[in-house]
N, C-alpha and C. Protein backbone atom coordinates (compact mmCIF):
# COMPACT_ATOMS: atom_id res chain seq x y z
N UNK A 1 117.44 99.90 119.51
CA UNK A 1 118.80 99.56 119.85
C UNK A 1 119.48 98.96 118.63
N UNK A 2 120.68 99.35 118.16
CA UNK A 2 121.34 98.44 117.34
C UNK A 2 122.42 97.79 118.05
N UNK A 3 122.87 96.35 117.43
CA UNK A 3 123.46 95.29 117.59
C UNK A 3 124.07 94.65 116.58
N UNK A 4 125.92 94.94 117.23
CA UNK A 4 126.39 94.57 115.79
C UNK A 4 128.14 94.27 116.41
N UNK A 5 128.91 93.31 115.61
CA UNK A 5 130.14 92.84 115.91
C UNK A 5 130.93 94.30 115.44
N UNK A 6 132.05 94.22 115.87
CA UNK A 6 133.24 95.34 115.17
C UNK A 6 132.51 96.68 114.44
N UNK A 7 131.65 97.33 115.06
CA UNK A 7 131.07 98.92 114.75
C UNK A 7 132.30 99.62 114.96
N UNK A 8 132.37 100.30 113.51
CA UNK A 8 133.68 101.46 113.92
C UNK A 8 133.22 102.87 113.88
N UNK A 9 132.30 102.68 113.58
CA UNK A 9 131.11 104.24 113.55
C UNK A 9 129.77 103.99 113.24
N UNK A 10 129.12 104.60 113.53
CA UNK A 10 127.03 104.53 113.44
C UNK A 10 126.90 106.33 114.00
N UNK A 11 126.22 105.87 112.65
CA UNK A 11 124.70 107.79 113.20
C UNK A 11 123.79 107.11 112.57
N UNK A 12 123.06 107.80 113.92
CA UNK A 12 121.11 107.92 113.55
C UNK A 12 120.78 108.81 113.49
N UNK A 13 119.70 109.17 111.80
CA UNK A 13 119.29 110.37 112.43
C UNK A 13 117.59 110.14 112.16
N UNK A 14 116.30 110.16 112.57
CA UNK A 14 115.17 110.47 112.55
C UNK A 14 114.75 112.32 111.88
N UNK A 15 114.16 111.94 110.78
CA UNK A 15 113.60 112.91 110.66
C UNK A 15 111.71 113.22 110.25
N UNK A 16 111.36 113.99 110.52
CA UNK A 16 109.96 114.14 110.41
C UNK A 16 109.30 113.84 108.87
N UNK A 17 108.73 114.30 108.46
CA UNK A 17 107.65 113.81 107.03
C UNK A 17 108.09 114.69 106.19
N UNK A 18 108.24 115.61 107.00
CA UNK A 18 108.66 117.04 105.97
C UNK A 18 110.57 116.89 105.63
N UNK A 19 110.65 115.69 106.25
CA UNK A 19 112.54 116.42 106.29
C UNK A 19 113.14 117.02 107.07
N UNK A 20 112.25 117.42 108.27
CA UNK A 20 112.94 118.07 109.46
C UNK A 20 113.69 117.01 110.44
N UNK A 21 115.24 117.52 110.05
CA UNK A 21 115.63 116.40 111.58
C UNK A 21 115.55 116.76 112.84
N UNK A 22 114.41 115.57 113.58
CA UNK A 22 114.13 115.57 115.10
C UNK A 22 115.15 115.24 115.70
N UNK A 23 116.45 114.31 114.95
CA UNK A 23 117.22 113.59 115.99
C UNK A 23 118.46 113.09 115.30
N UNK A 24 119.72 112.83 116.05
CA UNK A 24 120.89 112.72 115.60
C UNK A 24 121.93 112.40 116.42
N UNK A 25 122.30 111.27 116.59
CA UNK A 25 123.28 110.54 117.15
C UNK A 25 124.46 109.90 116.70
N UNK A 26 125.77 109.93 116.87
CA UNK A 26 126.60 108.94 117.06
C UNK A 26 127.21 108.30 117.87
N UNK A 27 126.30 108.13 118.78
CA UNK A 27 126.15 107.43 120.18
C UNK A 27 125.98 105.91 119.76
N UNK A 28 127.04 105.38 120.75
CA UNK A 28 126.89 103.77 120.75
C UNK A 28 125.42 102.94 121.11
N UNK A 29 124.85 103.99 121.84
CA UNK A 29 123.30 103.17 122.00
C UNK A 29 122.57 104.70 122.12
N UNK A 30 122.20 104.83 120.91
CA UNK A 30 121.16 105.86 120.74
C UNK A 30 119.70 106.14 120.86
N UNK A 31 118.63 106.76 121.62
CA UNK A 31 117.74 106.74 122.03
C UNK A 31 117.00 107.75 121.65
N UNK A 32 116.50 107.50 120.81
CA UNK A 32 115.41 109.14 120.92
C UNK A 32 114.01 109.04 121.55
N UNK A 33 113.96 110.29 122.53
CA UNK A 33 112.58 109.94 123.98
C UNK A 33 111.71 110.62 123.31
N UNK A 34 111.30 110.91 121.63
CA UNK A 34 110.44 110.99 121.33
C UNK A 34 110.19 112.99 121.52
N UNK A 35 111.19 113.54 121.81
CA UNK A 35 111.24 114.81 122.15
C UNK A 35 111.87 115.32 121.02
N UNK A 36 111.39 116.94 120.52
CA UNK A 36 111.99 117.60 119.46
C UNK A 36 111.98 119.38 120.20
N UNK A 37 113.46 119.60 120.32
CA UNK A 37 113.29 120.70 120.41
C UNK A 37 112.82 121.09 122.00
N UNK A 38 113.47 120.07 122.86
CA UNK A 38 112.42 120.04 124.25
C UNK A 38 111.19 119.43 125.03
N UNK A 39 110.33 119.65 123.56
CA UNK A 39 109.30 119.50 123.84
C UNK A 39 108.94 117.78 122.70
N UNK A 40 107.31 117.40 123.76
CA UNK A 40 107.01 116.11 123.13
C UNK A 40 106.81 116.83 121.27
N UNK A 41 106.87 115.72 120.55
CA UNK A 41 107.20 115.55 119.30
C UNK A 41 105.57 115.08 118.71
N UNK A 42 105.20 115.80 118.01
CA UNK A 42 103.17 115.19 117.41
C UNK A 42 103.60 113.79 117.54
N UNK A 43 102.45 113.15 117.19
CA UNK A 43 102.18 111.60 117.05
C UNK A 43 102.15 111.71 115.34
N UNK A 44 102.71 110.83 115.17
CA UNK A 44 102.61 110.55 113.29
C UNK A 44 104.00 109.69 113.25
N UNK A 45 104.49 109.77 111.64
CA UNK A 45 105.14 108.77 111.19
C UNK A 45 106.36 109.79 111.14
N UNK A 46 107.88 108.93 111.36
CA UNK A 46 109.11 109.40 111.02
C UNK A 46 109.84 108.44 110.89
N UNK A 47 110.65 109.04 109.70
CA UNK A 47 112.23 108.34 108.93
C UNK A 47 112.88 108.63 109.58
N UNK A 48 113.79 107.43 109.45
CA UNK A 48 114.94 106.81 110.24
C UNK A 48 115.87 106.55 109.30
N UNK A 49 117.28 106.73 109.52
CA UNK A 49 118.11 106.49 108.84
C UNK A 49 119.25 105.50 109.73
N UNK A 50 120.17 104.63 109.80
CA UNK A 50 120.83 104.15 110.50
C UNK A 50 122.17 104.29 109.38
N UNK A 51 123.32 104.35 109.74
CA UNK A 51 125.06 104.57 109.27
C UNK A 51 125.84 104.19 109.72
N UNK A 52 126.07 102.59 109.27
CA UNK A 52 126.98 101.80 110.23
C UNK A 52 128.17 101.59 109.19
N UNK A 53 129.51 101.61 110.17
CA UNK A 53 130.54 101.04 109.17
C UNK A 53 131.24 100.54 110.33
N UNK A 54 131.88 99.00 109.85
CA UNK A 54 132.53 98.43 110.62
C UNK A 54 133.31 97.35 109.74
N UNK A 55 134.04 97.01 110.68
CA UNK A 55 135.30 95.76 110.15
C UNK A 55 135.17 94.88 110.43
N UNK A 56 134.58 94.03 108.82
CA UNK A 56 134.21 92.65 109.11
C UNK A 56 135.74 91.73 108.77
N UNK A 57 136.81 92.39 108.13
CA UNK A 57 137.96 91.23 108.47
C UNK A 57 139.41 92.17 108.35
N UNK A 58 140.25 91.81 108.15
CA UNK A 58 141.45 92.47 108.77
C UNK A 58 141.30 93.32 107.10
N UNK A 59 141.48 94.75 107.77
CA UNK A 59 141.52 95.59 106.30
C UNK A 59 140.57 96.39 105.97
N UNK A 60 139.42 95.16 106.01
CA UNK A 60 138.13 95.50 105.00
C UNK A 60 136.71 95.64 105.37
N UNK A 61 136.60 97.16 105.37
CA UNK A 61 135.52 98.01 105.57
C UNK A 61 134.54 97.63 105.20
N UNK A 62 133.14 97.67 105.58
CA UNK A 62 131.84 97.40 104.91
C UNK A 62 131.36 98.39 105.57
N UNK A 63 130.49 99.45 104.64
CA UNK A 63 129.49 100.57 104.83
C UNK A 63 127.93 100.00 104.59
N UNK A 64 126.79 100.02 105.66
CA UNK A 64 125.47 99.59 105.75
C UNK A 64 124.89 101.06 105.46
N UNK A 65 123.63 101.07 104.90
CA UNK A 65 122.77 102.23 105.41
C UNK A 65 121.20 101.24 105.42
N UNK A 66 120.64 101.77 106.74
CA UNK A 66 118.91 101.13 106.77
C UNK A 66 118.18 102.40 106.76
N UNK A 67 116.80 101.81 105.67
CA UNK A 67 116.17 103.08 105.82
C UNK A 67 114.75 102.60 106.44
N UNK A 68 113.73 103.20 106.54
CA UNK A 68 112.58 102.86 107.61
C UNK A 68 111.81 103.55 108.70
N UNK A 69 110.66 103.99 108.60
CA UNK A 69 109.84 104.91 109.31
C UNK A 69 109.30 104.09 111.06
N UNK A 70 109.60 104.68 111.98
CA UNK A 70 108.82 104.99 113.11
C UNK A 70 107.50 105.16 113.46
N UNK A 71 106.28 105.25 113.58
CA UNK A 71 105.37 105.51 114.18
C UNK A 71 105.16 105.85 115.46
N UNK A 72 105.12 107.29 115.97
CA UNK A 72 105.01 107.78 117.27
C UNK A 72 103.70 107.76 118.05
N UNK A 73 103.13 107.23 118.63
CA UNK A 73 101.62 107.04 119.63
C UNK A 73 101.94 107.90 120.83
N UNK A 74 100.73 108.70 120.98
CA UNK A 74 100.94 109.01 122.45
C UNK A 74 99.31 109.19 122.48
């Protein structure tokens, strides 16, 4: 879940090891159920990207990017 004052836009996108994107949102509360393509998604590691921009005072824009891998268990 992200959590944040004055969001004026966010995408997530998860992608696999190889660079394949599993997932892609600009949904206010974005969820990925761990599914690619339908179907469950292997167990292993995936990048995450988060793209937030919001208005921290009258005017003035601030652009975030987080980067950071997932670990999928099943």
């Amino acid at each position: 879940m992200i959590f944040g004052n004055e969001i004026i836009e966010m995408s997530v996108i998860v992608k696999s090891r190889w660079g394949e994107v599993v997932f892609f949102s600009e949904d206010a509360d974005p969820r990925w159920d761990g599914e690619f393509l339908g179907e469950k998604a292997a167990p292993g590691v995936y990048f995450y990207q988060v793209n937030i921009k919001s208005n921290i005072e009258e005017g003035a824009i601030q652009e975030d990017q987080y980067l950071g891998t997932i670990t999928l268990l099943r």
